[in-house]
N, C-alpha and C. Protein backbone atom coordinates (compact mmCIF):
# COMPACT_ATOMS: atom_id res chain seq x y z
N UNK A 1 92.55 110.83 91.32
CA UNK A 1 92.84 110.45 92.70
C UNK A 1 94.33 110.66 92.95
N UNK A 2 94.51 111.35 94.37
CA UNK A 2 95.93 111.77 94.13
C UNK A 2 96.61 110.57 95.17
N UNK A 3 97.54 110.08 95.01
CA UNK A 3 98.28 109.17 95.75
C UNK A 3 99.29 109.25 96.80
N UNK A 4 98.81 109.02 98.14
CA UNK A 4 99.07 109.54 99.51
C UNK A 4 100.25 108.94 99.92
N UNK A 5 101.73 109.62 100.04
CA UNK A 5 102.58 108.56 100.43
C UNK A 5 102.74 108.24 102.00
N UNK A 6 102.21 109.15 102.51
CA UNK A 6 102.29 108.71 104.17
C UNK A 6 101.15 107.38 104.17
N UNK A 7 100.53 107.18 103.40
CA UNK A 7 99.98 105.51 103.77
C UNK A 7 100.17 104.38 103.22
N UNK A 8 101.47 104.61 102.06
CA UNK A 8 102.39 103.86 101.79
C UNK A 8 103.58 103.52 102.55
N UNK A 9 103.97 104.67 103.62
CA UNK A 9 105.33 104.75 104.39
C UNK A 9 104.48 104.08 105.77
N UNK A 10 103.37 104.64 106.19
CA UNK A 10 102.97 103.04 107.30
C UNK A 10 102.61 101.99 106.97
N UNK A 11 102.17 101.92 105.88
CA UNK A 11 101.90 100.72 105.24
C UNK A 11 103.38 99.77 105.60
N UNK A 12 104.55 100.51 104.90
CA UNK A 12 105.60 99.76 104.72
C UNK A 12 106.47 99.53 106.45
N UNK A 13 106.28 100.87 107.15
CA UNK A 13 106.76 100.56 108.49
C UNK A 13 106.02 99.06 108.95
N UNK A 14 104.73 99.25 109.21
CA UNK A 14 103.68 98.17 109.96
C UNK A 14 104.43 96.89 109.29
N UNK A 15 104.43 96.88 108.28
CA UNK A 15 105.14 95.53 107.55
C UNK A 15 106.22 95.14 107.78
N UNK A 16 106.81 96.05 107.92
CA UNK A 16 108.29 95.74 108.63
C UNK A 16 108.63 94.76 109.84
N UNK A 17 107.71 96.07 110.37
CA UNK A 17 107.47 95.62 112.00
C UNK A 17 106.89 94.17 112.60
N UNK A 18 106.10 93.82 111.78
CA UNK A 18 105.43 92.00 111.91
C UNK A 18 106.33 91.53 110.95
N UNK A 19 107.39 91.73 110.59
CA UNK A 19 107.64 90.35 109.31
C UNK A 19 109.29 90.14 110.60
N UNK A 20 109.32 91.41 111.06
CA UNK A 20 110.57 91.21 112.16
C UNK A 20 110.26 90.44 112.95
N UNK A 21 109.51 91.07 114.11
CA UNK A 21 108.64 90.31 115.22
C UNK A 21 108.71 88.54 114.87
N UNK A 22 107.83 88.42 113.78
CA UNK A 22 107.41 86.84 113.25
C UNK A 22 109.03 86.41 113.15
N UNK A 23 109.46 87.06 112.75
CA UNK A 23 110.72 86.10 112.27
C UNK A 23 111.38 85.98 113.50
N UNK A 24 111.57 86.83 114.62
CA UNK A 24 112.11 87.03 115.36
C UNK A 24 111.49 85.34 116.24
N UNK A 25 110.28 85.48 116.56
CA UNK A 25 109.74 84.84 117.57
C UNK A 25 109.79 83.31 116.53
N UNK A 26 109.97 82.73 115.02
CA UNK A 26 110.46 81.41 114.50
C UNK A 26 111.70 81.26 115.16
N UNK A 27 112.40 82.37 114.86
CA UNK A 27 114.25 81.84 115.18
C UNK A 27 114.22 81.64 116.90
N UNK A 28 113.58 81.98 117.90
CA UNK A 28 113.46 81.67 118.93
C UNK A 28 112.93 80.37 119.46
N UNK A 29 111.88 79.86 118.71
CA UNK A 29 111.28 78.97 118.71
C UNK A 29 111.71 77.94 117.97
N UNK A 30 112.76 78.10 117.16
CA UNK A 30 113.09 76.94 115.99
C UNK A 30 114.38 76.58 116.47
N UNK A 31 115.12 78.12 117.05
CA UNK A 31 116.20 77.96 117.12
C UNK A 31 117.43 78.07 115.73
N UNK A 32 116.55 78.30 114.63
CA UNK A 32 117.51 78.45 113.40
C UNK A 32 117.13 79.73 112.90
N UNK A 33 118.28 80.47 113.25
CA UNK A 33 118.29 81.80 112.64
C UNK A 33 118.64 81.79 110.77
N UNK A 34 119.12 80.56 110.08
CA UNK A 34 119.68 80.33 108.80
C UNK A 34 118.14 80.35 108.02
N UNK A 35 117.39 79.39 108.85
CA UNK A 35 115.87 79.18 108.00
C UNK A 35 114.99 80.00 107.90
N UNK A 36 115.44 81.21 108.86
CA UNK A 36 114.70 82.12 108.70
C UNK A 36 114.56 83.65 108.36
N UNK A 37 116.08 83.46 107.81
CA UNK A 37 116.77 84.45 107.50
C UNK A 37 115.82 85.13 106.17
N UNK A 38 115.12 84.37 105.50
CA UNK A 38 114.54 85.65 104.16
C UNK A 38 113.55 86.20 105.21
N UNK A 39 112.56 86.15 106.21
CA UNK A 39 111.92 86.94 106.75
C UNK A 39 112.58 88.08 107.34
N UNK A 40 113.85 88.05 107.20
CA UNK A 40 114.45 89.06 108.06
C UNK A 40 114.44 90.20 107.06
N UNK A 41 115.06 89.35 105.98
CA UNK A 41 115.25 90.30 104.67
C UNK A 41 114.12 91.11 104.15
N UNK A 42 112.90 90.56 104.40
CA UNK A 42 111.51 90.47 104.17
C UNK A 42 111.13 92.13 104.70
N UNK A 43 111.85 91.95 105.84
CA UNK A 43 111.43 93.30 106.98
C UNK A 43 112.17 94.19 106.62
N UNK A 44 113.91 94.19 106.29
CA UNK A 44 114.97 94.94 105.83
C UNK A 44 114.42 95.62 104.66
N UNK A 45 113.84 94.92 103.85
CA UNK A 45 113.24 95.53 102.46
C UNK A 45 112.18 96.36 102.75
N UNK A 46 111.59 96.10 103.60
CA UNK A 46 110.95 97.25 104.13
C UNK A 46 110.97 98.63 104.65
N UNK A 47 112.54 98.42 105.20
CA UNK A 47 112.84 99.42 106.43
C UNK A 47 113.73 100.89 105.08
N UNK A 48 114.32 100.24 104.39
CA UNK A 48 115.21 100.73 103.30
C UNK A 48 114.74 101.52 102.59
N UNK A 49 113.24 101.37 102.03
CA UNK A 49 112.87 102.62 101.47
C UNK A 49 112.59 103.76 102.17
N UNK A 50 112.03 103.58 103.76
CA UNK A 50 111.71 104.39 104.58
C UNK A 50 113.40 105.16 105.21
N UNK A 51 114.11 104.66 105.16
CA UNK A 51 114.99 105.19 105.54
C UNK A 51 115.60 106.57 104.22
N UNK A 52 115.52 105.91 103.16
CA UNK A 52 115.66 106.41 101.85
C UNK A 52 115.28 108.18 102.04
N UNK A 53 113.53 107.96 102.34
CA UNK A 53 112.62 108.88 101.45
C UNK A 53 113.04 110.00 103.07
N UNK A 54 113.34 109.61 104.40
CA UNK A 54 113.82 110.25 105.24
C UNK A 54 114.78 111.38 105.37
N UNK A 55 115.69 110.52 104.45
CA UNK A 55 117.31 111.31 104.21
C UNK A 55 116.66 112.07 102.90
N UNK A 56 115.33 111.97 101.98
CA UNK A 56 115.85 112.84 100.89
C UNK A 56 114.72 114.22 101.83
N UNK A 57 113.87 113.30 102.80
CA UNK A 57 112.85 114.78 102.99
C UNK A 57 114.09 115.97 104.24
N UNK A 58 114.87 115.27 104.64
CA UNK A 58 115.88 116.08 105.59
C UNK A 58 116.65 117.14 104.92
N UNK A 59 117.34 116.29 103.74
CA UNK A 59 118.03 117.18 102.16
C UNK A 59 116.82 118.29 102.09
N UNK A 60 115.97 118.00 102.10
CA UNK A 60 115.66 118.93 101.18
C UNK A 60 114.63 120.11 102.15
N UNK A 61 114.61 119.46 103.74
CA UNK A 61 114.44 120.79 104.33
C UNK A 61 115.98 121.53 104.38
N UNK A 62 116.92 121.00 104.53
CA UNK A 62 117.90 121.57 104.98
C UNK A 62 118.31 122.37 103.34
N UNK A 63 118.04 122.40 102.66
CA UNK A 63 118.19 122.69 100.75
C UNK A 63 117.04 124.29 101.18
N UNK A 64 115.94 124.07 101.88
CA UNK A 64 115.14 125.41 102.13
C UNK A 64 115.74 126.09 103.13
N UNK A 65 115.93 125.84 104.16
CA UNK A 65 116.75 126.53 105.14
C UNK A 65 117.98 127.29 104.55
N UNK A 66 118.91 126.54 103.94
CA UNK A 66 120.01 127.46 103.43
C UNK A 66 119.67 128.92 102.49
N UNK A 67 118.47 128.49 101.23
CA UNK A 67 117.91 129.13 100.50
C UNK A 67 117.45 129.93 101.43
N UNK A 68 116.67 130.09 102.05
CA UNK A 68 116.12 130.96 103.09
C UNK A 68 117.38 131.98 104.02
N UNK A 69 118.44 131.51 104.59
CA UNK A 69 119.51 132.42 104.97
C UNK A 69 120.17 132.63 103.80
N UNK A 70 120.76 132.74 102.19
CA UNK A 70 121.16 133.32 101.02
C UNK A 70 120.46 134.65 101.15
N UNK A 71 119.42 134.13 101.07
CA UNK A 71 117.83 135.50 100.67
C UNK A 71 118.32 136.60 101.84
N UNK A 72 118.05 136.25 102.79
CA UNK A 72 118.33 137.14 104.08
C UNK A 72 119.73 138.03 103.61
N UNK A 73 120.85 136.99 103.28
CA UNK A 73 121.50 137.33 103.25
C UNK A 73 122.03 138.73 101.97
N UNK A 74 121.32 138.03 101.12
CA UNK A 74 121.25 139.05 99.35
C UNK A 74 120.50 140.20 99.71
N UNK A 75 119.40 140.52 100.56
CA UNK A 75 118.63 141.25 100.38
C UNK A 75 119.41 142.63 100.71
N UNK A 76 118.75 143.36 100.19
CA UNK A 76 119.22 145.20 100.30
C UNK A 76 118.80 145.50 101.35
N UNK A 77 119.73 146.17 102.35
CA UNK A 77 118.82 147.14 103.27
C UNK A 77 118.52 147.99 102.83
N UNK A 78 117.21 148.71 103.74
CA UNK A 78 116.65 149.83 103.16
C UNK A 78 117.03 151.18 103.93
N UNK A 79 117.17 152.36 103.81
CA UNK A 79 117.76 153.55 103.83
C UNK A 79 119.81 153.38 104.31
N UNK A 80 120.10 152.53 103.92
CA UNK A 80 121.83 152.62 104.29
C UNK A 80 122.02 152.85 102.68
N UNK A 81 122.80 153.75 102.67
CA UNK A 81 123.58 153.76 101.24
C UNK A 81 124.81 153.57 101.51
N UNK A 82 125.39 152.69 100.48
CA UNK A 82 126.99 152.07 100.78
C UNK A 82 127.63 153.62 100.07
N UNK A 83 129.07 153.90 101.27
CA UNK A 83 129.76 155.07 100.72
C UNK A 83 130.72 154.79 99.76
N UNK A 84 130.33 155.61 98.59
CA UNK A 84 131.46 156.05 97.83
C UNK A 84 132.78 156.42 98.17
N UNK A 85 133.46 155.40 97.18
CA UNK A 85 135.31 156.26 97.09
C UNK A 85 135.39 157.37 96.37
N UNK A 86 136.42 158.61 96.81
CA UNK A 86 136.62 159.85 96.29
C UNK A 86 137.46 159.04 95.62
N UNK A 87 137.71 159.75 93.99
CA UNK A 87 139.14 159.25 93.32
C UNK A 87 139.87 160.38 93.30
C-alpha cells in the first residue's frame, strides 16, 4: 500500500483549521488568551509542516526549471558549424 501525502497534508490543514477556530472562539468567550494558548500551538504545529513540504515542493520545481533552461542551453545546434581560426 503506497502512502498518499496529499491526505496527510489535509488531514493536517483541516486540523489546523478547527484547533484555531476552537481556540479562537474559548479566548473570546473566556476572555483568556494565556489559558488557551496550547490550542493555538496545537494549530501552529499543524500549519509548520505544511508550510515546510511547500517551500521544499517550490525548490524543487524551480531545481527542474533551471535544469530544463541549462539543457536548452548545452544543446548543439544542428547544421551551424562554429568557424575556425586560420593560424
Amino acid at each position: 500500500m503506497k502512502f498518499d501525502k496529499s491526505l496527510l497534508k489535509t488531514v493536517f490543514f483541516a486540523f489546523g483549521v478547527v484547533t484555531f477556530v476552537i481556540a479562537t472562539y474559548q479566548t473570546v468567550l473566556q476572555n483568556d488568551l494565556v489559558g488557551n494558548y496550547w490550542i493555538y500551538m496545537i494549530s501552529l504545529g499543524c500549519w509548520l509542516p505544511l508550510q515546510y513540504w511547500r517551500r521544499q515542493e517550490a525548490r524543487r520545481a524551480k531545481e527542474i526549471e533551471v535544469a530544463k533552461q541549462v539543457a536548452a542551453l548545452n544543446k548543439p545546434t544542428a547544421g551551424k558549424k562554429s568557424p575556425k581560426k586560420k593560424r
